[in-house]
Protein backbone atom coordinates (compact mmCIF):
# COMPACT_ATOMS: atom_id res chain seq x y z
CA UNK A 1 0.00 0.00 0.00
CA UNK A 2 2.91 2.73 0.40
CA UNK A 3 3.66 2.43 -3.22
CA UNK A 4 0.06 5.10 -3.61
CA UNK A 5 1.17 7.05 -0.60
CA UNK A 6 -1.28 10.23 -0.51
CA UNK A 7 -0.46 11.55 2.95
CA UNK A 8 1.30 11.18 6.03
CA UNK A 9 1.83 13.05 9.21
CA UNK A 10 4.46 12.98 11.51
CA UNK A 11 3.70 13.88 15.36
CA UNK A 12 6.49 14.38 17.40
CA UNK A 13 5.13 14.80 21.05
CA UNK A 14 8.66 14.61 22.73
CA UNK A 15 8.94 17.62 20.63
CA UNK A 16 13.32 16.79 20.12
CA UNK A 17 13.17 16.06 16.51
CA UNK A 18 12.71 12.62 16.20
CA UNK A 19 10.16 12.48 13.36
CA UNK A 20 11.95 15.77 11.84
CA UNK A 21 13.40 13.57 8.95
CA UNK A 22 9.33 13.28 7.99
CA UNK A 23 8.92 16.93 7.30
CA UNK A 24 9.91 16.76 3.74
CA UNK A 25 7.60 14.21 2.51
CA UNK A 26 4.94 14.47 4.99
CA UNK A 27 1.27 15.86 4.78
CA UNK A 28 1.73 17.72 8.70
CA UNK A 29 4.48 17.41 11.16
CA UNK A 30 3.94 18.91 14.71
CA UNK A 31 7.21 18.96 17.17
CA UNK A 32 6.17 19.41 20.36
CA UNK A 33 2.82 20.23 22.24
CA UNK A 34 3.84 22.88 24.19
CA UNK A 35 1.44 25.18 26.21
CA UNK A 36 3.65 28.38 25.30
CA UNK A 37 3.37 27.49 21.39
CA UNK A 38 -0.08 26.94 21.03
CA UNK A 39 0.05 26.84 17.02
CA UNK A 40 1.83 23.14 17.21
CA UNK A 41 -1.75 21.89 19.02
CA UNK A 42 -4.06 24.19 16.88
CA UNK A 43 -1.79 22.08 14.34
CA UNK A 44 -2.65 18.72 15.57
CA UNK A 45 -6.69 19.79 15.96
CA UNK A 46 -6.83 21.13 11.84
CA UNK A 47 -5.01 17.96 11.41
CA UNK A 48 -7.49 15.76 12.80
CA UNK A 49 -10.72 17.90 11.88
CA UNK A 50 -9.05 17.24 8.37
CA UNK A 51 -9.16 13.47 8.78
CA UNK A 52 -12.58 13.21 10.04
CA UNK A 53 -13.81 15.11 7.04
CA UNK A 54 -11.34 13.27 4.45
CA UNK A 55 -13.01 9.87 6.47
CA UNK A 56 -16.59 10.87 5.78
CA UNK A 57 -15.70 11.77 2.42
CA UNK A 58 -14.63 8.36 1.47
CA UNK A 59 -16.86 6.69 3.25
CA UNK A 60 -19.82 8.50 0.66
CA UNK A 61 -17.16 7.67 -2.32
CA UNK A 62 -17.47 4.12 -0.76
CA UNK A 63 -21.31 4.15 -1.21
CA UNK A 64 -21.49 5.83 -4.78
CA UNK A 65 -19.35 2.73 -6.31
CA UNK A 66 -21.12 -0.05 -7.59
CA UNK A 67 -21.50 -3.21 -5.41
CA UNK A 68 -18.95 -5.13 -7.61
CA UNK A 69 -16.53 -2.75 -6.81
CA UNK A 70 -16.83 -2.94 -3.26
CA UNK A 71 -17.76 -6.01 -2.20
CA UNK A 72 -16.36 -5.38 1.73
CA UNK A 73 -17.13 -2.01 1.35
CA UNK A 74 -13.40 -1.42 2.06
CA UNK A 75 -10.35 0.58 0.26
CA UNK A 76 -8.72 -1.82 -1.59
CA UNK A 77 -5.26 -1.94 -3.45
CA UNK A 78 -7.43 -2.93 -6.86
CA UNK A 79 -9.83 -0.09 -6.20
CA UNK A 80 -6.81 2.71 -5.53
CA UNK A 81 -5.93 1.43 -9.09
CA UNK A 82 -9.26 1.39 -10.74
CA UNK A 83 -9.66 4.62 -9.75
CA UNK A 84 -6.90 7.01 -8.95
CA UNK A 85 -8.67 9.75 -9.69
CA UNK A 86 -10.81 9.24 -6.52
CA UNK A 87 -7.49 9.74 -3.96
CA UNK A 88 -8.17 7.13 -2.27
CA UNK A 89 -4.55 6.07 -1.46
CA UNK A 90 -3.65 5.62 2.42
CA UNK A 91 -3.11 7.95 4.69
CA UNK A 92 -1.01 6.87 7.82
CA UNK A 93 -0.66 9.10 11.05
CA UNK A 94 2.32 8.33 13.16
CA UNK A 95 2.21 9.87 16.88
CA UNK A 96 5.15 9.24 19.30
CA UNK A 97 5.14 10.10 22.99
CA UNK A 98 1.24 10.35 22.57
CA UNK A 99 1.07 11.53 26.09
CA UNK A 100 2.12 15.01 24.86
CA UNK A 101 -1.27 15.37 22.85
CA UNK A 102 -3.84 13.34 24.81
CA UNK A 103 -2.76 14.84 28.16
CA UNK A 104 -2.07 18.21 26.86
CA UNK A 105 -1.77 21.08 28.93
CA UNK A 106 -2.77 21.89 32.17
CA UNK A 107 -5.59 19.67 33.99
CA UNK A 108 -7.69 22.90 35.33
CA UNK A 109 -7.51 25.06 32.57
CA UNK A 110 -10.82 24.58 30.38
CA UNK A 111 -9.25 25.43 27.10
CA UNK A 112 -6.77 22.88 27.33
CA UNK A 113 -9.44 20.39 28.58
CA UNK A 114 -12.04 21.03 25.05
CA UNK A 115 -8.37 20.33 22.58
CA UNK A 116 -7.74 17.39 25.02
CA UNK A 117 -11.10 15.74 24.25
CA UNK A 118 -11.24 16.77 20.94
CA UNK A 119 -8.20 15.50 20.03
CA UNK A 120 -8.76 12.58 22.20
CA UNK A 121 -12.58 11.94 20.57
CA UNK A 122 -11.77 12.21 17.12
CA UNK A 123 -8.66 10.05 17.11
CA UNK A 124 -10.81 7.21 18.87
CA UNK A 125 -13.39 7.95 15.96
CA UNK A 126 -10.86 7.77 13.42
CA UNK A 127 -8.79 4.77 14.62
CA UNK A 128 -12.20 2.94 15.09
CA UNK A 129 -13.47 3.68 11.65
CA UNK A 130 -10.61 4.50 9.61
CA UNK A 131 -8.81 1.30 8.59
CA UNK A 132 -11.65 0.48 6.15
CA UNK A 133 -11.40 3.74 4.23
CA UNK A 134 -7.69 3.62 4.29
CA UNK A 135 -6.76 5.62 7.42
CA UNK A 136 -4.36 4.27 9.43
CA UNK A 137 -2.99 5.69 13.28
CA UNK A 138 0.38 4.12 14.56
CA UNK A 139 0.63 5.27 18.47
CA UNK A 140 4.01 5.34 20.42
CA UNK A 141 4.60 5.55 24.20
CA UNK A 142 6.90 3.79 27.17
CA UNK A 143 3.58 3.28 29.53
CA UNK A 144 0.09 2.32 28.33
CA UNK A 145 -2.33 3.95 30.23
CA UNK A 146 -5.65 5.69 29.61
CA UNK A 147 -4.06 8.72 29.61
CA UNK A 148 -1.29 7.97 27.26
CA UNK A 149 -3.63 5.45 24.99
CA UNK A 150 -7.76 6.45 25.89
CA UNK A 151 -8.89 2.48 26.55
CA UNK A 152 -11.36 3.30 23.36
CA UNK A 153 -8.12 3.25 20.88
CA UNK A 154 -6.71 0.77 22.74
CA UNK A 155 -9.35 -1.81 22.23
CA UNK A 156 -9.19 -0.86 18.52
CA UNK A 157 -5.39 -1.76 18.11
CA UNK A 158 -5.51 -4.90 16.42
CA UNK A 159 -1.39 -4.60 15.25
CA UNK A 160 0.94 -4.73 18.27
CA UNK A 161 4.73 -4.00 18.68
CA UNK A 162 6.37 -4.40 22.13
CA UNK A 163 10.37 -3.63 22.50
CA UNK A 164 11.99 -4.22 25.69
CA UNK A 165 10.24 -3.94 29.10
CA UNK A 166 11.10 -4.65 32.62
CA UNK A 167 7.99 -6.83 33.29
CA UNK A 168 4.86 -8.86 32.71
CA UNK A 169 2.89 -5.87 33.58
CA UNK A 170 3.50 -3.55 30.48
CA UNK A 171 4.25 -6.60 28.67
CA UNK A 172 0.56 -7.59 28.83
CA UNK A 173 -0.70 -3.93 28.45
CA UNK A 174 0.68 -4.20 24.52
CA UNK A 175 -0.02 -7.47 24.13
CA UNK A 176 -2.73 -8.74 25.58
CA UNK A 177 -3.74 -10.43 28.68
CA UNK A 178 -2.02 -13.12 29.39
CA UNK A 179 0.70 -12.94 26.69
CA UNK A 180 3.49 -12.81 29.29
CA UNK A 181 1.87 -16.53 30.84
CA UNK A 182 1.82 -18.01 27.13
CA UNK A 183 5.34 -16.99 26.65
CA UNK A 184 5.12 -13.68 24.33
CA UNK A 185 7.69 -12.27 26.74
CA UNK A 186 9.00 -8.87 25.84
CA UNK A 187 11.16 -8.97 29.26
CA UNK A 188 14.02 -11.64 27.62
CA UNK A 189 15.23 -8.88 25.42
CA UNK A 190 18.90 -7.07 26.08
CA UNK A 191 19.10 -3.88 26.10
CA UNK A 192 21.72 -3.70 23.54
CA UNK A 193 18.98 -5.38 21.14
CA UNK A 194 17.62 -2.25 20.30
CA UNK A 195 14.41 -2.25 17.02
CA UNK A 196 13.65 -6.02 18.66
CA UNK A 197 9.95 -6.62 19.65
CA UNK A 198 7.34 -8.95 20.11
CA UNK A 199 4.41 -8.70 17.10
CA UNK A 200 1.17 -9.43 17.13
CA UNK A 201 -1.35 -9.18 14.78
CA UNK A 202 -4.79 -9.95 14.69
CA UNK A 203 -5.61 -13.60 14.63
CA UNK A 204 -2.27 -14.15 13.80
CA UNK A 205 0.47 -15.74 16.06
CA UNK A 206 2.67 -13.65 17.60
CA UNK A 207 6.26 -13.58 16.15
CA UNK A 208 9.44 -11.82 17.12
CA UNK A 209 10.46 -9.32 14.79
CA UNK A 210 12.71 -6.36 13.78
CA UNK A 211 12.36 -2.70 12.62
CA UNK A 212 14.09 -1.04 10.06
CA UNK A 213 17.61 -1.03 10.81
CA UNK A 214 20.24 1.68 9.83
CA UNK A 215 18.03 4.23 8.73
CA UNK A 216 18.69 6.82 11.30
CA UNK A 217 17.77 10.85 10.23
CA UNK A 218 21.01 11.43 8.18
CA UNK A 219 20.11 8.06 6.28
CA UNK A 220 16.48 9.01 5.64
CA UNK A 221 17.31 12.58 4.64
């Protein structure tokens, strides 16, 4: 599917240039949610207004095709080619440190609060609905936690990467229940095996597996 790459944004909640390297190529990149530069936020908000619209939009191209065409009623990599004049090519959404966005700001303040649960509501919406129309949201954080990951997107993850952890407890937050017990063990990892995870996929068995190796920022500029 990244061979009819239409968009892509970049998030960078750490906000230290980690996702920099995207900016070229990418539909958005934020850096940073901080409270005293309120345009990287107002970013993230246009950004996912944006992909709610973009979703409904597809989701009526969806219904004008004939039947034949859409027999799932899903983008598919025949129908991107059928029809390229539709833009229906993927759009992928990567957020690291997701913390930074879904806890923004200060708890009191009921500005921050409305982007918070905007933010926070149409993501869930998005990552719930989106895969079918060719919308895809990859999340990134140390600690799993409702405030981190709202529970709604987290029940909606069906791929699932763990790297190294200390033990079974946010081992099973990223896999699953139970996956420490059945031996999907994230813990038996070295810390020198950095890009090496546990992944799991849905209904598939879990494998070990590696990320792209070598291409650091100077390699991907």
């Amino acid at each position: 599917w990244f061979g009819w790459w239409y968009a892509g944004a970049g998030m960078d909640g750490k906000g230290t240039g980690d996702l920099s390297h995207l900016a070229p190529y990418a539909h958005a990149h934020v850096r940073g949610a901080r409270v005293d530069k309120p345009e990287n936020i107002e970013q993230v908000r246009d950004l996912t207004r944006w992909l709610l619209a973009e979703m409904g939009r597809r989701t009526d191209v969806l219904a004008s095709l004939p039947p034949a065409e859409v027999p799932d009623n899903k983008i598919t990599s025949e129908l991107i080619d059928a029809h390229p004049e539709l833009d229906l090519a993927p759009i992928v959404c990567g957020i690291d440190e997701t913390q930074s966005f879904y806890s923004y700001g200060f708890r009191n303040n009921k500005e921050h609060k409305a982007i918070r649960e905007e933010i926070r509501d149409g993501s869930i919406e998005l990552m719930r609905m989106g895969p079918a129309v060719g919308i895809w949201f990859l999340l990134a954080t140390q600690q799993v936690r409702d405030s981190t990951i709202p529970v709604e997107a987290q029940m909606n993850a069906v791929y699932r990467f763990c790297l190294k952890v200390e033990n079974y407890e946010p081992n099973d937050k990223v896999l699953g229940t139970g996956a420490y017990k059945s031996g999907i063990d994230a813990t038996m990892f070295w810390f020198e095996e950095k890009g090496i995870g546990w992944f799991k996929g849905e209904g598939a068995k879990p494998f070990i597996a590696r990320t792209v190796v070598g291409l650091d920022a100077p390699a991907s500029r």
